[in-house]
Every structure is written in structure tokens, then in C-alpha cells.
C-alpha atoms as a PDB file:
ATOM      1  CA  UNK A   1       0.000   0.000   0.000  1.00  0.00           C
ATOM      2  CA  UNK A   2       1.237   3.545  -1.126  1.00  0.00           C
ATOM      3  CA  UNK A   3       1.952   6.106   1.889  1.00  0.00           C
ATOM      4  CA  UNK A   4       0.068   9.230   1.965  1.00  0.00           C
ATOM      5  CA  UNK A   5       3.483  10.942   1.216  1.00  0.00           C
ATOM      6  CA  UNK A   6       3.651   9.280  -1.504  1.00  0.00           C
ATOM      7  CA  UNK A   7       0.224   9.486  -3.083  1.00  0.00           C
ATOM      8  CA  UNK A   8      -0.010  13.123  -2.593  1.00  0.00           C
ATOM      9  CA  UNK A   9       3.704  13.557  -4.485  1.00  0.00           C
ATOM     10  CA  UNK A  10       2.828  15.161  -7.809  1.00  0.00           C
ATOM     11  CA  UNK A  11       4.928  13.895 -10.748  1.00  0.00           C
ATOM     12  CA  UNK A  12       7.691  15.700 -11.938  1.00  0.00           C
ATOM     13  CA  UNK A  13       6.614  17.840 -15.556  1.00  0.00           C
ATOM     14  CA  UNK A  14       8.760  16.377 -18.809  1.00  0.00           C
ATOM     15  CA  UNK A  15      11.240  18.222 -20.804  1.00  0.00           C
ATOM     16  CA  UNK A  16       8.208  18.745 -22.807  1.00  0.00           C
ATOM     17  CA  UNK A  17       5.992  19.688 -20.764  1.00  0.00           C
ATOM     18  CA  UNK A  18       8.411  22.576 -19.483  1.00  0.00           C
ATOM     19  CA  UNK A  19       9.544  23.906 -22.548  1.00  0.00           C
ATOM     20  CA  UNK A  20       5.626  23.963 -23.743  1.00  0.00           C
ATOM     21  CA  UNK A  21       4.968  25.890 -20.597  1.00  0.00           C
ATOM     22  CA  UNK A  22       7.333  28.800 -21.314  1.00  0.00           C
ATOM     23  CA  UNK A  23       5.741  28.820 -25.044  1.00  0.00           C
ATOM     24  CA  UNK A  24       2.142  28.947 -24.061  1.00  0.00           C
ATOM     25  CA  UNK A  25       2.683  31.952 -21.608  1.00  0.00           C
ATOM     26  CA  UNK A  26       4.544  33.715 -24.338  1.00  0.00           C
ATOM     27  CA  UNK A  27       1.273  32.446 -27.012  1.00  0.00           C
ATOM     28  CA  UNK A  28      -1.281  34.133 -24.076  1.00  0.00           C
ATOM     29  CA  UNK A  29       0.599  37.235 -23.940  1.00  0.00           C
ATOM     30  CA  UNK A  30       1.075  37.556 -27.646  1.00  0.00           C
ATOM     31  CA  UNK A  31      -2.254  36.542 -28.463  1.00  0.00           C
ATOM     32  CA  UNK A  32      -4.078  39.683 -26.194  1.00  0.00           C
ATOM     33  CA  UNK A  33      -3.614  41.864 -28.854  1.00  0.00           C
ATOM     34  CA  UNK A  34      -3.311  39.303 -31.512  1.00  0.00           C
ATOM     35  CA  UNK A  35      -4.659  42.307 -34.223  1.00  0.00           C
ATOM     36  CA  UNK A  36      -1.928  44.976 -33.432  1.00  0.00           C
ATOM     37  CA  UNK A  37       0.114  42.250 -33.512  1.00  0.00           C
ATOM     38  CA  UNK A  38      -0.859  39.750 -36.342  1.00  0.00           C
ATOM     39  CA  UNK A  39      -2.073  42.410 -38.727  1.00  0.00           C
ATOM     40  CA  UNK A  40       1.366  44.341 -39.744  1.00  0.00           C
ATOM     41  CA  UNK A  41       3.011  41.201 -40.874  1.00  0.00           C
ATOM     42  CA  UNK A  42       0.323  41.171 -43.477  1.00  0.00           C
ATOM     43  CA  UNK A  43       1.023  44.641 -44.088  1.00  0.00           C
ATOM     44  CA  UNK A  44       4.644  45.175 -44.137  1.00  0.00           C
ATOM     45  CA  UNK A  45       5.502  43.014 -46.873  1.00  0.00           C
ATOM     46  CA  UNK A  46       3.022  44.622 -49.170  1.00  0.00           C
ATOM     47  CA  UNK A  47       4.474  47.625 -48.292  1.00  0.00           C
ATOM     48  CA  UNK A  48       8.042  46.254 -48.934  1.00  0.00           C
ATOM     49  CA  UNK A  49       6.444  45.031 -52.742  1.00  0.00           C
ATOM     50  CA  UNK A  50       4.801  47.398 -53.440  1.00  0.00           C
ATOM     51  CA  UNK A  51       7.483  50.042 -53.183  1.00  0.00           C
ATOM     52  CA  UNK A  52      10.171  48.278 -53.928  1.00  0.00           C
ATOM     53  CA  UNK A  53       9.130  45.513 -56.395  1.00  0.00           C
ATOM     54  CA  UNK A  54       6.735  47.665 -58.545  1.00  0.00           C
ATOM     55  CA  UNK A  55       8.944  50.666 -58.610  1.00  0.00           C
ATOM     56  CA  UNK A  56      12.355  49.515 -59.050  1.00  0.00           C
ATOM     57  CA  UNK A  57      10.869  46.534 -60.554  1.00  0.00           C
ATOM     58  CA  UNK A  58       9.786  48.871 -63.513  1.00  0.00           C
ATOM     59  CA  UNK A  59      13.774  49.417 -64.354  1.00  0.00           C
ATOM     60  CA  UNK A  60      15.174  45.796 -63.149  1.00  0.00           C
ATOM     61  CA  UNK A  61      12.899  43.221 -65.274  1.00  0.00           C
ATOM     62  CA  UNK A  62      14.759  40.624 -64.442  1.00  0.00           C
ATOM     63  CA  UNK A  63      17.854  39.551 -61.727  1.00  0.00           C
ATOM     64  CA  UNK A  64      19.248  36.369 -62.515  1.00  0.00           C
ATOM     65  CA  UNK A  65      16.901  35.235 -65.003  1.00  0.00           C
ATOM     66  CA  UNK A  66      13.554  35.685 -63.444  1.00  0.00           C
ATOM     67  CA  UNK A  67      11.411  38.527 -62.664  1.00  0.00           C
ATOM     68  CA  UNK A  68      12.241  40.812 -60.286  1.00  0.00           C
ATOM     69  CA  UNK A  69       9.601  40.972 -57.827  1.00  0.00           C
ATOM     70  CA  UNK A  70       9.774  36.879 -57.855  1.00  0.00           C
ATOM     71  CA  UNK A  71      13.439  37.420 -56.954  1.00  0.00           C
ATOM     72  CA  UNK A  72      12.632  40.074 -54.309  1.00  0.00           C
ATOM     73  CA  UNK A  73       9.762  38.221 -53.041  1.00  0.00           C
ATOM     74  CA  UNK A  74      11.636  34.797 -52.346  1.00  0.00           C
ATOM     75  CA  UNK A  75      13.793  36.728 -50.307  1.00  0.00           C
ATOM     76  CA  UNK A  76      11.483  38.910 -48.305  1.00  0.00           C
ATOM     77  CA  UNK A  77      10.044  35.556 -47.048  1.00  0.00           C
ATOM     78  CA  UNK A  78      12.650  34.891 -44.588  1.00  0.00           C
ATOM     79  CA  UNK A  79      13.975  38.624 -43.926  1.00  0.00           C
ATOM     80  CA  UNK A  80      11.073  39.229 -42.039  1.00  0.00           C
ATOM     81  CA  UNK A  81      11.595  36.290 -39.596  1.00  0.00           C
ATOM     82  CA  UNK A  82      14.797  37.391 -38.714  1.00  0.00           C
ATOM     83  CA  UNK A  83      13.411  41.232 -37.649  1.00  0.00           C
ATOM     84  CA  UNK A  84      10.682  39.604 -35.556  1.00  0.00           C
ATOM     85  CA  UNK A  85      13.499  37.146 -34.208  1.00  0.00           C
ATOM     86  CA  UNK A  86      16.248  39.590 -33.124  1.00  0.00           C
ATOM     87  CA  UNK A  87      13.367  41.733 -31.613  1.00  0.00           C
ATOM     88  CA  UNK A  88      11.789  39.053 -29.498  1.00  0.00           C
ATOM     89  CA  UNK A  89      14.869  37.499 -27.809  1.00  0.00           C
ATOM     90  CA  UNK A  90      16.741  41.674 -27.437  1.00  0.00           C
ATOM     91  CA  UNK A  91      14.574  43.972 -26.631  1.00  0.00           C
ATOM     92  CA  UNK A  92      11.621  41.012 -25.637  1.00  0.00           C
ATOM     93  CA  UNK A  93      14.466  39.159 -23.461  1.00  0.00           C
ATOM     94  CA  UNK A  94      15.933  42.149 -21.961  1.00  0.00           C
ATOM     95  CA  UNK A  95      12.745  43.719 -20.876  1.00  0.00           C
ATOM     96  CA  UNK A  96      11.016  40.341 -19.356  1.00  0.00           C
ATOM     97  CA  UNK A  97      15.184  39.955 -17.845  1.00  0.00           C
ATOM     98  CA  UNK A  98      15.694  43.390 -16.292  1.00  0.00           C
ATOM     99  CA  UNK A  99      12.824  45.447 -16.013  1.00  0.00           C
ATOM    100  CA  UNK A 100       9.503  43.163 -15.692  1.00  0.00           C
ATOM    101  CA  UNK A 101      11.096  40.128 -13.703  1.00  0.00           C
ATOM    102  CA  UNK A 102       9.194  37.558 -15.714  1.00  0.00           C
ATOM    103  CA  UNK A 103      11.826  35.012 -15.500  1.00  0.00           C
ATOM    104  CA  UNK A 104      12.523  35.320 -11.558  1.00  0.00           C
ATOM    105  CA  UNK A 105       8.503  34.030 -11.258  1.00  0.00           C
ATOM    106  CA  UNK A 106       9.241  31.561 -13.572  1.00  0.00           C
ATOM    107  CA  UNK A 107      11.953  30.044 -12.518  1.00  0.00           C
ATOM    108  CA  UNK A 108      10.034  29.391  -9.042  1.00  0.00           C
ATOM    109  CA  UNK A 109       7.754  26.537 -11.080  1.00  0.00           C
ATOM    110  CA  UNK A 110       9.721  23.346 -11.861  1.00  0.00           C
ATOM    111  CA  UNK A 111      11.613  24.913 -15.197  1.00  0.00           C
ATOM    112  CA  UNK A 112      15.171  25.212 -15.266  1.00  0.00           C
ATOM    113  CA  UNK A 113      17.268  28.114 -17.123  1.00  0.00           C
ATOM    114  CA  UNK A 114      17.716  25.843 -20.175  1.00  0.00           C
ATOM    115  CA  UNK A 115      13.788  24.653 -20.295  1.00  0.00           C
ATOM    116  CA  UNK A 116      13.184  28.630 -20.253  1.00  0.00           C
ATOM    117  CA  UNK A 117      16.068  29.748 -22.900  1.00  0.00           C
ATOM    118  CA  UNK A 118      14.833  26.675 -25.666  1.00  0.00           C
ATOM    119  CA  UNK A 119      11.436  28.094 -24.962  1.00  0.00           C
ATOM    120  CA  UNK A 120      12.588  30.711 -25.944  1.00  0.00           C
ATOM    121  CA  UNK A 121      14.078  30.132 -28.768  1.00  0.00           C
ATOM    122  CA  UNK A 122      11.233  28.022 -29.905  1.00  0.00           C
ATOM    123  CA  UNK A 123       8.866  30.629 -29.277  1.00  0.00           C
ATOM    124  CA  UNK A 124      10.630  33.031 -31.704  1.00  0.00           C
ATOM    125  CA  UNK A 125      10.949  30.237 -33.845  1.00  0.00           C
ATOM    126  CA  UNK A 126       7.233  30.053 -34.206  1.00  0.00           C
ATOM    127  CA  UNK A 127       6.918  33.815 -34.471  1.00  0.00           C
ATOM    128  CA  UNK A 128       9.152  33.176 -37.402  1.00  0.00           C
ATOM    129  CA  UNK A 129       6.910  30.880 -39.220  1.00  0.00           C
ATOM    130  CA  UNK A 130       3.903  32.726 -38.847  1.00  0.00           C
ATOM    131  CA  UNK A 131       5.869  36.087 -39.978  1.00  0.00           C
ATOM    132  CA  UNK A 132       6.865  33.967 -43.165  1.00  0.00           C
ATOM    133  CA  UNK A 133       3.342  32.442 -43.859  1.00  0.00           C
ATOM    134  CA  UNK A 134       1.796  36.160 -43.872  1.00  0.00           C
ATOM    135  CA  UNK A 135       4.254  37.503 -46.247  1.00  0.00           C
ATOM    136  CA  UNK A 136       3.962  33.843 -48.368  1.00  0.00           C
ATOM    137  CA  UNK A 137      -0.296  34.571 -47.637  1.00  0.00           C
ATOM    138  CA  UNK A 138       0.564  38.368 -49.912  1.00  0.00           C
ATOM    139  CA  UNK A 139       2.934  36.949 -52.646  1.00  0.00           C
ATOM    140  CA  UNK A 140       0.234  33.774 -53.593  1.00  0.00           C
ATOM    141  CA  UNK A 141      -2.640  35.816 -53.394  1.00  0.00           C
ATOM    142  CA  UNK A 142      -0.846  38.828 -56.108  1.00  0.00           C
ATOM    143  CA  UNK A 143       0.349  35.714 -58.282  1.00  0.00           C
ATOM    144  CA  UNK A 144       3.855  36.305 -57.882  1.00  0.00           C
ATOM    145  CA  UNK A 145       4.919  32.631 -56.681  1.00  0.00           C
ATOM    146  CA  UNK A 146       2.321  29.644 -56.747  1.00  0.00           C
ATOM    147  CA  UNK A 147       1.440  28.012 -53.053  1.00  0.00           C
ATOM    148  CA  UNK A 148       2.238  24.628 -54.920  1.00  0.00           C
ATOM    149  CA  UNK A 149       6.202  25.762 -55.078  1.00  0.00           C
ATOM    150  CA  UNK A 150       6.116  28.137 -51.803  1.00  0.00           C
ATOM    151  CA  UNK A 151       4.408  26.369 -49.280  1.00  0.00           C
ATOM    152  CA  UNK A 152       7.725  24.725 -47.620  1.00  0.00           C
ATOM    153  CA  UNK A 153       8.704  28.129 -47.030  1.00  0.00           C
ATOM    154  CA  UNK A 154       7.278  28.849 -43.640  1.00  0.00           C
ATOM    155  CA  UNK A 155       9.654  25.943 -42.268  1.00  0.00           C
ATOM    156  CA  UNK A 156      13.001  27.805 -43.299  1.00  0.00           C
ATOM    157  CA  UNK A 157      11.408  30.689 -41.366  1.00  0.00           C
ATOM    158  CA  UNK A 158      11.174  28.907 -38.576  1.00  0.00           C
ATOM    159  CA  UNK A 159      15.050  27.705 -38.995  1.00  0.00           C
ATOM    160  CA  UNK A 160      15.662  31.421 -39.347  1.00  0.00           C
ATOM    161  CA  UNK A 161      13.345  32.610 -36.396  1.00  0.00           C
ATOM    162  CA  UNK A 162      15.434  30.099 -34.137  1.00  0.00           C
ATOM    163  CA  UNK A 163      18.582  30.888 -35.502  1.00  0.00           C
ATOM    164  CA  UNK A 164      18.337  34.994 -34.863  1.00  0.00           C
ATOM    165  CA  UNK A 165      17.027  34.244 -31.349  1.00  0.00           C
ATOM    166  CA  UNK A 166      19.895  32.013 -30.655  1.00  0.00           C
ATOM    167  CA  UNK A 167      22.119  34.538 -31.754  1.00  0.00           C
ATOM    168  CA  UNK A 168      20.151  37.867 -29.959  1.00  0.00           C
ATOM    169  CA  UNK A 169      20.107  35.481 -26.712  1.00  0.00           C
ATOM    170  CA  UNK A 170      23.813  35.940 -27.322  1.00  0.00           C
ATOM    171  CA  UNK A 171      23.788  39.457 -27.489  1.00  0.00           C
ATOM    172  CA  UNK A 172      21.627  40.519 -25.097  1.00  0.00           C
ATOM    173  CA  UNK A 173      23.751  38.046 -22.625  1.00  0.00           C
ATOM    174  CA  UNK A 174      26.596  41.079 -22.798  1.00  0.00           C
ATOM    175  CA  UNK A 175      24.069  43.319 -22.502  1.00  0.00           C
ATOM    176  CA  UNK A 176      23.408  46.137 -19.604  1.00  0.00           C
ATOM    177  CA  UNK A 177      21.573  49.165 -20.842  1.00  0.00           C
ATOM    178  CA  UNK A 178      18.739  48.610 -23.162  1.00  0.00           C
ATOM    179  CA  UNK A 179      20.056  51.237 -25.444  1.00  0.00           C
ATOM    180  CA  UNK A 180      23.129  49.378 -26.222  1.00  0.00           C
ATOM    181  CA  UNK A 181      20.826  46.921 -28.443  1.00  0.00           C
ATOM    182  CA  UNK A 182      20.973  50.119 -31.093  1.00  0.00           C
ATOM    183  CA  UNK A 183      24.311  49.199 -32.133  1.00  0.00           C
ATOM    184  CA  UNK A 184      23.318  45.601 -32.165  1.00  0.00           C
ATOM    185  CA  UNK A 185      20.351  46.567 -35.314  1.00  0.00           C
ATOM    186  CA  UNK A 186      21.723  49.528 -36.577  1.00  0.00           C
ATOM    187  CA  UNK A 187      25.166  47.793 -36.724  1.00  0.00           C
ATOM    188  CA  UNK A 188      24.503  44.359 -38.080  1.00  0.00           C
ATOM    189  CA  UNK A 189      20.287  43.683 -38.196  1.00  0.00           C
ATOM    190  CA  UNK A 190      19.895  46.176 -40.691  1.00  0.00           C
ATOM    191  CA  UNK A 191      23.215  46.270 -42.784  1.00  0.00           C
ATOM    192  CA  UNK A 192      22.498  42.668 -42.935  1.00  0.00           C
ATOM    193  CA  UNK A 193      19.322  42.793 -44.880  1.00  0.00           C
ATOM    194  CA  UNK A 194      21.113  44.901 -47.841  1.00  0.00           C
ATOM    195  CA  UNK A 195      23.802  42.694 -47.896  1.00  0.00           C
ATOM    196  CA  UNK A 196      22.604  39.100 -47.886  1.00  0.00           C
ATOM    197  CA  UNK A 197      20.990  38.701 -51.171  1.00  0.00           C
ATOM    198  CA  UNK A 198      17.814  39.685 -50.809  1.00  0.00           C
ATOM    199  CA  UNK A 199      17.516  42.766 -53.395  1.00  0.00           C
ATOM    200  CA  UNK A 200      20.036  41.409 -55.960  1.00  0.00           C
ATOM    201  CA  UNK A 201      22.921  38.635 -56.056  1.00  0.00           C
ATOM    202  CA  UNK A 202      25.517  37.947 -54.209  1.00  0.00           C
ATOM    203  CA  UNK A 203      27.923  38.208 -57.503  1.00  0.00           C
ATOM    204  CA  UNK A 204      27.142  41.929 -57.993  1.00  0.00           C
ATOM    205  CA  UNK A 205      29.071  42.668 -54.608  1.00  0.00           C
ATOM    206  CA  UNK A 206      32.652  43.444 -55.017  1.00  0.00           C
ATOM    207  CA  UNK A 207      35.804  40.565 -54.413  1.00  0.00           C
ATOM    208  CA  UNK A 208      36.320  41.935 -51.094  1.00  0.00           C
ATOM    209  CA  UNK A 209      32.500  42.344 -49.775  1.00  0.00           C
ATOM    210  CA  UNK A 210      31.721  38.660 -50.898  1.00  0.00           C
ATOM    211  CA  UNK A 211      33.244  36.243 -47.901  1.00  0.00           C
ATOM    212  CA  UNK A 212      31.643  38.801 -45.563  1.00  0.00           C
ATOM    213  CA  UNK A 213      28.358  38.182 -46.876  1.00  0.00           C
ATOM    214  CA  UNK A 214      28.847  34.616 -47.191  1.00  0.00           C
ATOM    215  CA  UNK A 215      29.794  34.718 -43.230  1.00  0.00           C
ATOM    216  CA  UNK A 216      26.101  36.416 -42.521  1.00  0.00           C
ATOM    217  CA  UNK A 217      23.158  34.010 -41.388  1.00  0.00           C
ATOM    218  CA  UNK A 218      20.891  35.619 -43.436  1.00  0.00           C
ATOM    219  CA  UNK A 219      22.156  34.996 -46.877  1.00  0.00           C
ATOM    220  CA  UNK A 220      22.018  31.468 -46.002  1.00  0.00           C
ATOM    221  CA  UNK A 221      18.518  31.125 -45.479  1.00  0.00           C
ATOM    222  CA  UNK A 222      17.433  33.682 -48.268  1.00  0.00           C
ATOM    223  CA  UNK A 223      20.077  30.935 -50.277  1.00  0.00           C
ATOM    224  CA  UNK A 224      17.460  28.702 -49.258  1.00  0.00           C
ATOM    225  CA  UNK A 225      14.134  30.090 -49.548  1.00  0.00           C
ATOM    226  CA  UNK A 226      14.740  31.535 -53.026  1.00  0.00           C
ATOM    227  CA  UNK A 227      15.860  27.710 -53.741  1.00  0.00           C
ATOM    228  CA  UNK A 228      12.566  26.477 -52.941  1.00  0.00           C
ATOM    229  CA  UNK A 229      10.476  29.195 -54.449  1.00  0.00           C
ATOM    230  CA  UNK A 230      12.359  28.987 -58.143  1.00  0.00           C
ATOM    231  CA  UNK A 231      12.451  25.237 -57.766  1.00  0.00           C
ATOM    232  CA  UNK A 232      16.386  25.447 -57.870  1.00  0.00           C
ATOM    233  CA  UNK A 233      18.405  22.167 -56.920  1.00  0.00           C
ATOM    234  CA  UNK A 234      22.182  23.170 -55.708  1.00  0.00           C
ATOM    235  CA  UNK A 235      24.428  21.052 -53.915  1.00  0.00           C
ATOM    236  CA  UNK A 236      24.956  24.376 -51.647  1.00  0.00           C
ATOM    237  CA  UNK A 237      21.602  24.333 -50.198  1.00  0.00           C
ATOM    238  CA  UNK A 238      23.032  21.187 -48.285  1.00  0.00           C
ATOM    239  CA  UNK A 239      26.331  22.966 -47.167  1.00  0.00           C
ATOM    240  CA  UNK A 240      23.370  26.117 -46.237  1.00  0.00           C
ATOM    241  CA  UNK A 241      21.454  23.607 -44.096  1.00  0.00           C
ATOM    242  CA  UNK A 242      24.226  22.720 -42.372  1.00  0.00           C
ATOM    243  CA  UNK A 243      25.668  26.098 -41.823  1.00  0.00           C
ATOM    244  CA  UNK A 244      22.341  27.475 -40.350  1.00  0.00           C
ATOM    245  CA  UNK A 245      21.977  24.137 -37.895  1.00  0.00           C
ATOM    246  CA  UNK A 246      25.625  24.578 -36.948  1.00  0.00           C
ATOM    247  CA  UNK A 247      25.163  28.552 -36.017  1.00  0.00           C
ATOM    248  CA  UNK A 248      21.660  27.788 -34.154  1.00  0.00           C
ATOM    249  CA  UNK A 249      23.146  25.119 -31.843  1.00  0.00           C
ATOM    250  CA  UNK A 250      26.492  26.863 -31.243  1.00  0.00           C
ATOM    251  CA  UNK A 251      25.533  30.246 -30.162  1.00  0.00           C
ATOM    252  CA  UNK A 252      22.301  28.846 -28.579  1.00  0.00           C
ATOM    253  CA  UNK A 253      24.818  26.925 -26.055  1.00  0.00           C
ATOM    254  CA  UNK A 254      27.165  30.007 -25.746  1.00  0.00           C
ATOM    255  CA  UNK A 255      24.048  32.323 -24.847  1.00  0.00           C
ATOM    256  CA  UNK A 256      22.263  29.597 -22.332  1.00  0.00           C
ATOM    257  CA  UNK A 257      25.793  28.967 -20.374  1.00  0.00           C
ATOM    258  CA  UNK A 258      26.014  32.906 -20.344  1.00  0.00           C
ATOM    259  CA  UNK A 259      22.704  33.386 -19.589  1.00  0.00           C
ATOM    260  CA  UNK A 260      22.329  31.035 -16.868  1.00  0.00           C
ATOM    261  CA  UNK A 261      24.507  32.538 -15.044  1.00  0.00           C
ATOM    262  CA  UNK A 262      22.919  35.677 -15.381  1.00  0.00           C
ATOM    263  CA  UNK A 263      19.834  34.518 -14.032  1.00  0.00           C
ATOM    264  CA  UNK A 264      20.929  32.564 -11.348  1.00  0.00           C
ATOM    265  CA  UNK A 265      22.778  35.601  -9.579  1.00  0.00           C
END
């Protein structure tokens, strides 16, 4: 026969279980103004086309064989991941770290740093999906790429959602004035997003510019979503995979073992 110590003992949560629990608050509070904050990733990107692809689409015709606003467009699909990424685990991290104390509650359920920091990660993964299923949502419905080519998109943008908030875990880690993230998007975010192949190739960079872009995350997984969207087969979309797996899991460990101690003191 069980003791009462026993039968009241309530079973430890799985890995699971813990990492769901850090996702689903992070769903609730995202979801309590889900149209402020589901409706501009609609928007944006038809913004972004509009502007961009129709008018300078008018001069360029075509970049690398196909039309411009296809080659814009494939790109666009994944950029917007990585903005909603770098936000969430900066600015997001920082503020629920420093200012709102979310983290010191929640490490007082049975969670422990690295449960919270995949969470995390997984969260803005998921952000990253949904951000690349709106914009994919705008370029089907204007005919610019068919669902039946683009619908394996939304996975890379959850590859690049985790990947960015791997990587802003690691920055905000050094971080210890909010304002200091400024040189962190105005410094790399946002230079990034000219120079990683999203408006026009790679090749059109000068010699020297070109292994600097190659280092940057995103032109690996605009490499990628442009492959699927024009149907292109390349050895290098393999050696992209891997590059993007590699950078996910290496600064995700730097940032938790950083982090962690953080937290704990």
C-alpha cells in the first residue's frame, strides 16, 4: 500500500511539458492583442512590394533570369523572420530579464534556465513561421509565386526565427543598458538585410565584400528560400542547411551557459 506521502507527491513535468509551458505563456501574452500584432506582418511586406518591387521593378525586369519581384519576393520571405526574431529574444528578453522580472517568477515553477532559454528560442521560432506564412499569404494571393512551389517556405522561417534568437540570446547576454541593443540593429540587423541577397545577387558585390556576406546568417537562409520558391536544386543548399543548424546550436549553447549565469545571480 502507497503512503500518503507518496500518493499526494505530484509527478515531476517532462522536458516537454516545461519547454511547452514557457511557449504557451509567451502564445497568451502575444495573443491579447493578436490584431496589433498579427495584422502588420500582413502589411509590411506589401508595403516592402509594393514600393520596392513595382517601382524599381519597372527598371530591373529581371535579376538572374527571373522577374524581379519573384526574386525580391523569395527573399522577403525569410527577412522578415529574422526582424521579428532579433526583436523578441533583445529587446523582448531584456525587458522580461531586467525590467519586468518575468523570468525570476518563472523560474520558481519546476523549469530550469535551459527549459526557459529553448522556450525561448522556440517561441521566436514560431513567431518566425507565422511572420513567413503572412508575407507567403501576400505573394500567392498577387500571383507572384504559386502556393504549390512556396508552401515549404514557412519551415526555413522557422530555422531562421530560431537561428536569430539564438544569436540575440547571445547578445543581449553582454548586454546592460537597453540602449546598447541600437548598435546591435543599426550595426549588423539592418546592414544585414542589404547585404545578404535579398535585393540582388551575391555576384554583384565586389571581391572583397563577398566572404563577408557569405559569413552572414541571413544569406544562407534567403540561399534557401529563393531555392525552394524557383524550384532550384544546388548542392549548396546542403552545405546552407548545415551552416544554419551549426550557427543555431552553437551560439544557442554560448548564450544559455552565459545566460544562466545571469539569471541565477
Amino acid at each position: 500500500m502507497k503512503s500518503s506521502s507518496s500518493r499526494g507527491r505530484h509527478p515531476q513535468p517532462t522536458f516537454l511539458m516545461r519547454i511547452g509551458a514557457v511557449f504557451f505563456r509567451h502564445f497568451r501574452v502575444y495573443s491579447r492583442n493578436l490584431l496589433s500584432n498579427g495584422l502588420p506582418p500582413f502589411l509590411e511586406p506589401l508595403i516592402m512590394l509594393v514600393g520596392i518591387g513595382l517601382g524599381l521593378g519597372a527598371y530591373i525586369t529581371k535579376m538572374n533570369g527571373v522577374p524581379y519581384i519573384k526574386f525580391l519576393a523569395s527573399g522577403l520571405l525569410v527577412s522578415t523572420a529574422m526582424f521579428t526574431a532579433a526583436f523578441e529574444c533583445s529587446f523582448g528578453t531584456f525587458i522580461r530579464l531586467e525590467f519586468d522580472k518575468v523570468y525570476d517568477g518563472m523560474l520558481t515553477a519546476p523549469i530550469t534556465v535551459n527549459n526557459l532559454l529553448v522556450g525561448e528560442m522556440l517561441w521566436a521560432g514560431a513567431k518566425g513561421f507565422f511572420f513567413t506564412f503572412a508575407v507567403m499569404v501576400i505573394v500567392v494571393l498577387a500571383g507572384i509565386l504559386p502556393i504549390g512551389v512556396v508552401y515549404p517556405v514557412p519551415v526555413i522561417g522557422f530555422l531562421t526565427g530560431v537561428m536569430f534568437a539564438a544569436f540575440s540570446l547571445f547578445i543581449t547576454s553582454f548586454v546592460q543598458t537597453i540602449n546598447h541593443f541600437n548598435f546591435y540593429f543599426s550595426g549588423f540587423i539592418s546592414p544585414m538585410f542589404f547585404f545578404s541577397g535579398v535585393f540582388f545577387p551575391l555576384t554583384n558585390l565586389p571581391g572583397w565584400v563577398r566572404p563577408i556576406a557569405e559569413a552572414l546568417p541571413l544569406t544562407h537562409v534567403v540561399r534557401l528560400s529563393r531555392g525552394i520558391c524557383l524550384s532550384e536544386a544546388d548542392p549548396q543548399l546542403l552545405f546552407d542547411l548545415v551552416y544554419v543548424l551549426l550557427f543555431t546550436l552553437g551560439f544557442g549553447a554560448i548564450a544559455i551557459r552565459r545566460l544562466k549565469r545571469r539569471l541565477i545571480d
